[in-house]
Each structure stands twice: as C-alpha cells, then as structure tokens.
N, C-alpha and C. Protein backbone atom coordinates (compact mmCIF):
# COMPACT_ATOMS: atom_id res chain seq x y z
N UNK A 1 -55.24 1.09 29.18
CA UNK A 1 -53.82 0.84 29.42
C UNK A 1 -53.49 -0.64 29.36
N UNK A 2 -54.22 -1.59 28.97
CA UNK A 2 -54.45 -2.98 29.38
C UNK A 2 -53.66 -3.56 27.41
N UNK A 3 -52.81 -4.11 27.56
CA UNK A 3 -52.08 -4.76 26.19
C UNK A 3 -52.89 -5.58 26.08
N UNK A 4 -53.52 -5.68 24.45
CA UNK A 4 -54.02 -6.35 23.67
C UNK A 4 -53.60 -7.75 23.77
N UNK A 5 -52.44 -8.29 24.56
CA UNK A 5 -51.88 -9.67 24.41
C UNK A 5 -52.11 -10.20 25.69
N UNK A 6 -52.51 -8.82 26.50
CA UNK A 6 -53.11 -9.14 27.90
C UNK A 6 -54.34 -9.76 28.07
N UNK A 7 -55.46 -8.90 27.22
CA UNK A 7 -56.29 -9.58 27.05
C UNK A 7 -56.89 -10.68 26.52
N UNK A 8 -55.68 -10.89 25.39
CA UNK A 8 -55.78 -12.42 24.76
C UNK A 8 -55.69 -13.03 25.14
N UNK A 9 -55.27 -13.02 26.71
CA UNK A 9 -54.31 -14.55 27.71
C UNK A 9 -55.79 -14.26 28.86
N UNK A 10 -56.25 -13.64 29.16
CA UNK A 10 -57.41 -13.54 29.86
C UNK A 10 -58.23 -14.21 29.23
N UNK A 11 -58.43 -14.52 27.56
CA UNK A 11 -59.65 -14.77 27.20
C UNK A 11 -59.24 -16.48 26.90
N UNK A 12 -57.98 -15.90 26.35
CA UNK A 12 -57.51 -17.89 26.13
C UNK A 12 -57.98 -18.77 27.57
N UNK A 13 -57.54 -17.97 29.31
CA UNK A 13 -57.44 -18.82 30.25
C UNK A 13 -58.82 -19.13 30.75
N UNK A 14 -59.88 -18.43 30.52
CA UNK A 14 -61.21 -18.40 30.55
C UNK A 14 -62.37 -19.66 29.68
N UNK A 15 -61.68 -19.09 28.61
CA UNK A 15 -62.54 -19.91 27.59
C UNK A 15 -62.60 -21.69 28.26
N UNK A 16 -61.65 -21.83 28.19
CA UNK A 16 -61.34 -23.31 28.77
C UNK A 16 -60.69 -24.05 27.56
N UNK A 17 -60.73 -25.24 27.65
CA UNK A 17 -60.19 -26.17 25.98
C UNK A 17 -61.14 -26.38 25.01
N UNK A 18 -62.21 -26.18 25.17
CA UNK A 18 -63.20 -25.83 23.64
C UNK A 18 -62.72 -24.48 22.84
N UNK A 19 -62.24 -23.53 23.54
CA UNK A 19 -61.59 -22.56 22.65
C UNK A 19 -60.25 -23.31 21.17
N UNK A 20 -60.91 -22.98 20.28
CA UNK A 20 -59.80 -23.50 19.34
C UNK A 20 -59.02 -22.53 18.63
N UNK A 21 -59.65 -21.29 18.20
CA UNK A 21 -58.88 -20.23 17.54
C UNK A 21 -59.37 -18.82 18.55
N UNK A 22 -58.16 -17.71 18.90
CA UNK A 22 -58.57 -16.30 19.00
C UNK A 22 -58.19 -15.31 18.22
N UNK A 23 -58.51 -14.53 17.58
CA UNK A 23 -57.49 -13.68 17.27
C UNK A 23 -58.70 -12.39 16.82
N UNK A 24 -57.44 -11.17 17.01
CA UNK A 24 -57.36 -9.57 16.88
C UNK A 24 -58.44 -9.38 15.31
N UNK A 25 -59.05 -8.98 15.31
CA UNK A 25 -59.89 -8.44 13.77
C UNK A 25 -60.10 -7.11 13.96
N UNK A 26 -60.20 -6.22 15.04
CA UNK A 26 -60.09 -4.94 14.56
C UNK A 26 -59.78 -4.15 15.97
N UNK A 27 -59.15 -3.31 15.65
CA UNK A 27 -59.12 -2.48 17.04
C UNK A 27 -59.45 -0.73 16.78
N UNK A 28 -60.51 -0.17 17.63
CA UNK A 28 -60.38 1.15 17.43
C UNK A 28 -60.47 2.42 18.61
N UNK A 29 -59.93 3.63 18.22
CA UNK A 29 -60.05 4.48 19.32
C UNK A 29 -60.30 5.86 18.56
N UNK A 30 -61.09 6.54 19.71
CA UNK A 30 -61.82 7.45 18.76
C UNK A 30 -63.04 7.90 19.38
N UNK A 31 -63.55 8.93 19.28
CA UNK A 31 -64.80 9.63 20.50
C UNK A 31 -65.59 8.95 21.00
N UNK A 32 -65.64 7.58 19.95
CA UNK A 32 -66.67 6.82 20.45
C UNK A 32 -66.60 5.88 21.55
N UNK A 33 -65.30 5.58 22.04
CA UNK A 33 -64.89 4.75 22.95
C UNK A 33 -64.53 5.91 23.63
N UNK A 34 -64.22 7.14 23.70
CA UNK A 34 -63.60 8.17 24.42
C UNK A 34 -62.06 8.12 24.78
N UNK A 35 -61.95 8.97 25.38
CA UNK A 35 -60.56 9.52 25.31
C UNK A 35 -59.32 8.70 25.91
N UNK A 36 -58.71 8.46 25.30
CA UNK A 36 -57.79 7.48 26.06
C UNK A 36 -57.96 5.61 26.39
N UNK A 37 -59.19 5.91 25.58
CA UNK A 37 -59.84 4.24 25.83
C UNK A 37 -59.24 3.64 24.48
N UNK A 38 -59.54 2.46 24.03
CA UNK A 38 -59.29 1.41 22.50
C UNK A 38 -60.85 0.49 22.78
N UNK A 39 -61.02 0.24 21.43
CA UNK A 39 -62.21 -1.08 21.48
C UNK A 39 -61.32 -2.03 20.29
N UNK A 40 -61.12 -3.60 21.20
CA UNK A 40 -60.61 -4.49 20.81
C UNK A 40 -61.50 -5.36 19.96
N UNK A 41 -61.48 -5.99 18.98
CA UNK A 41 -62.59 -6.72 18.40
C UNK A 41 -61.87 -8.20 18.45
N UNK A 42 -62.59 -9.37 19.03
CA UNK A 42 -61.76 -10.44 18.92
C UNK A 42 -62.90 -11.25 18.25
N UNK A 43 -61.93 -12.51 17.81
CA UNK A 43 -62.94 -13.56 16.80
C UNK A 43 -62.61 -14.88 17.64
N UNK A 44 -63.80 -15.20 18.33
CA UNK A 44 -62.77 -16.98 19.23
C UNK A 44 -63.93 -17.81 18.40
N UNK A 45 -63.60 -18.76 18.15
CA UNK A 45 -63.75 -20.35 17.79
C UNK A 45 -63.48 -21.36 18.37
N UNK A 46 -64.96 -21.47 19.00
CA UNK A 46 -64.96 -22.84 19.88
C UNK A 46 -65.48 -24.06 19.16
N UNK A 47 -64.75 -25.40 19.54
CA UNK A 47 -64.81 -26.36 19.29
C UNK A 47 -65.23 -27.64 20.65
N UNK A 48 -66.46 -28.13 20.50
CA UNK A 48 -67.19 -28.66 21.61
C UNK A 48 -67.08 -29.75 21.39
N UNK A 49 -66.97 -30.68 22.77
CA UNK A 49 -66.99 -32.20 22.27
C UNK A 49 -67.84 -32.57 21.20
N UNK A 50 -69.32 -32.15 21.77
CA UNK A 50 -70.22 -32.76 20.96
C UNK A 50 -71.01 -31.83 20.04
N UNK A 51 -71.32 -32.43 18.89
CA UNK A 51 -71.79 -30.93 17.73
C UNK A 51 -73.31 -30.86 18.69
N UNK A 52 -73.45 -29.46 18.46
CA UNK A 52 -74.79 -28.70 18.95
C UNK A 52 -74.83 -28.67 20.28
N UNK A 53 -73.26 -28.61 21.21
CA UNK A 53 -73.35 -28.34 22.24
C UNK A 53 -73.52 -26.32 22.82
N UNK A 54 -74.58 -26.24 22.56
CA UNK A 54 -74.50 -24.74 22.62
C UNK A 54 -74.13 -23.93 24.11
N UNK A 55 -74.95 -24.70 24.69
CA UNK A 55 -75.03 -24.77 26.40
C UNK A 55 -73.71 -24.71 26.94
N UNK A 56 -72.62 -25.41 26.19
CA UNK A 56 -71.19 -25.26 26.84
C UNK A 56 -70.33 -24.44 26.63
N UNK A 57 -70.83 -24.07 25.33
CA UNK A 57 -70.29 -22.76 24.39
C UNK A 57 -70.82 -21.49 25.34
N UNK A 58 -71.81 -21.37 25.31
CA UNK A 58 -72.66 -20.03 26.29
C UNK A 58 -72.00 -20.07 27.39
N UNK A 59 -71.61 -20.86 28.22
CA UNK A 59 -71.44 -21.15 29.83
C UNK A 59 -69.39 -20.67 29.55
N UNK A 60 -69.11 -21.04 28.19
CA UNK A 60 -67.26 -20.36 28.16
C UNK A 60 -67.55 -19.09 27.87
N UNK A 61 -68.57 -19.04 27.18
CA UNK A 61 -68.35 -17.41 26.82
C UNK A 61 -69.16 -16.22 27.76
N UNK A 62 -69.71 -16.54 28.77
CA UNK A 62 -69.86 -15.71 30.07
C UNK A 62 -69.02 -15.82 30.84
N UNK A 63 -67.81 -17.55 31.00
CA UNK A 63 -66.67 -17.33 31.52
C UNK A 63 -66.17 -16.27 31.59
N UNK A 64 -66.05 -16.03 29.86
CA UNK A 64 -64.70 -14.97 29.26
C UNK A 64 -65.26 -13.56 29.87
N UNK A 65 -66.71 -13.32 29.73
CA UNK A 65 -67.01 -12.39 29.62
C UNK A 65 -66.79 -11.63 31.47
N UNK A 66 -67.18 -12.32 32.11
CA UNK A 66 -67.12 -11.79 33.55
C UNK A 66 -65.49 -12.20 33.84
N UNK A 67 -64.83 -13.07 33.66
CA UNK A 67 -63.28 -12.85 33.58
C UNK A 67 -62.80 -11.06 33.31
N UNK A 68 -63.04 -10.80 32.17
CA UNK A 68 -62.16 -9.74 31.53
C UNK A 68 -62.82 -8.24 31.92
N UNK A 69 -64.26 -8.71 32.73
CA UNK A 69 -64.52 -7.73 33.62
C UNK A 69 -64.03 -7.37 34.91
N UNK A 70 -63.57 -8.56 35.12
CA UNK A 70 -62.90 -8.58 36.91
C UNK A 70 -61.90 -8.42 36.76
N UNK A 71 -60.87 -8.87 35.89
CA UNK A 71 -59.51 -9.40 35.71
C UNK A 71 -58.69 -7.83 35.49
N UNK A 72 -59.87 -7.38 34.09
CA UNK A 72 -58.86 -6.08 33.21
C UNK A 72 -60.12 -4.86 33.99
N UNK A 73 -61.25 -4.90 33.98
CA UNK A 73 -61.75 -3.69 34.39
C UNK A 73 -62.76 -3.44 32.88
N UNK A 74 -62.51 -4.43 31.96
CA UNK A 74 -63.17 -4.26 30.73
C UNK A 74 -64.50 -4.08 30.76
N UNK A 75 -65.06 -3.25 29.36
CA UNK A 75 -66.13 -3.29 29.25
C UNK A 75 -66.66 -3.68 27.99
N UNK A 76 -68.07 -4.59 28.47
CA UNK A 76 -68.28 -5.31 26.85
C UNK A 76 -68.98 -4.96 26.16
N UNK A 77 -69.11 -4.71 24.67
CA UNK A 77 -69.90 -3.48 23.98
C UNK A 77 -70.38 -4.61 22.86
C-alpha cells in the first residue's frame, strides 16, 4: 500500500548527499511477490567525495536499507 514516491523520499532522506541520481527501472506484481504486494526496482547513484570511497557508499546503502525497513515495513529482495 506504500506509493512508489513514498519510497523514493525514504531512500533520497537516507542515502545522505552522496546520493546523486534515483530512479524507478522496473516495478512488478505477480505470484511471485504475492498477492496484493509490488516489487519496486530502483537504480541510485552515488557520488563520494573521494573516488574509491566504498566504505561510505556501503555505510548509505545499509542506511537506506534498514530505513525502508523501519520506515515502510519493506522487504529487501
């Protein structure tokens, strides 16, 4: 029940300012997500101060990830 633009603002406020691009690439629903569910596919592009900062990249993207578990109830596949 959670809008797709909902979750975009969960993932934008998470990421922090190394996030540079998000966006929607596929969405589906269908037995495999079960009944009444959607699976959102997003594409983020982070941009780090420093090149080969991976460590800061990993540390936004468990942000996002336990964010949109607490926040929406999501689950990450």
């Amino acid at each position: 029940a959670t809008p797709v633009g909902e979750l975009m603002r969960v993932v934008w406020m998470a990421a922090g300012p190394m996030l540079a691009d998000l966006h929607l690439f596929d969405t589906y629903r269908g037995e495999q997500v079960g009944a009444g569910r959607v699976s959102y596919a997003l594409a983020l592009r982070f941009q780090p101060e420093r090149a080969g900062d991976e460590k800061a990249v990993e540390k936004a993207l468990n942000k996002v990830r336990g964010s949109v578990r607490h926040h929406l109830g999501a689950e990450i596949r």
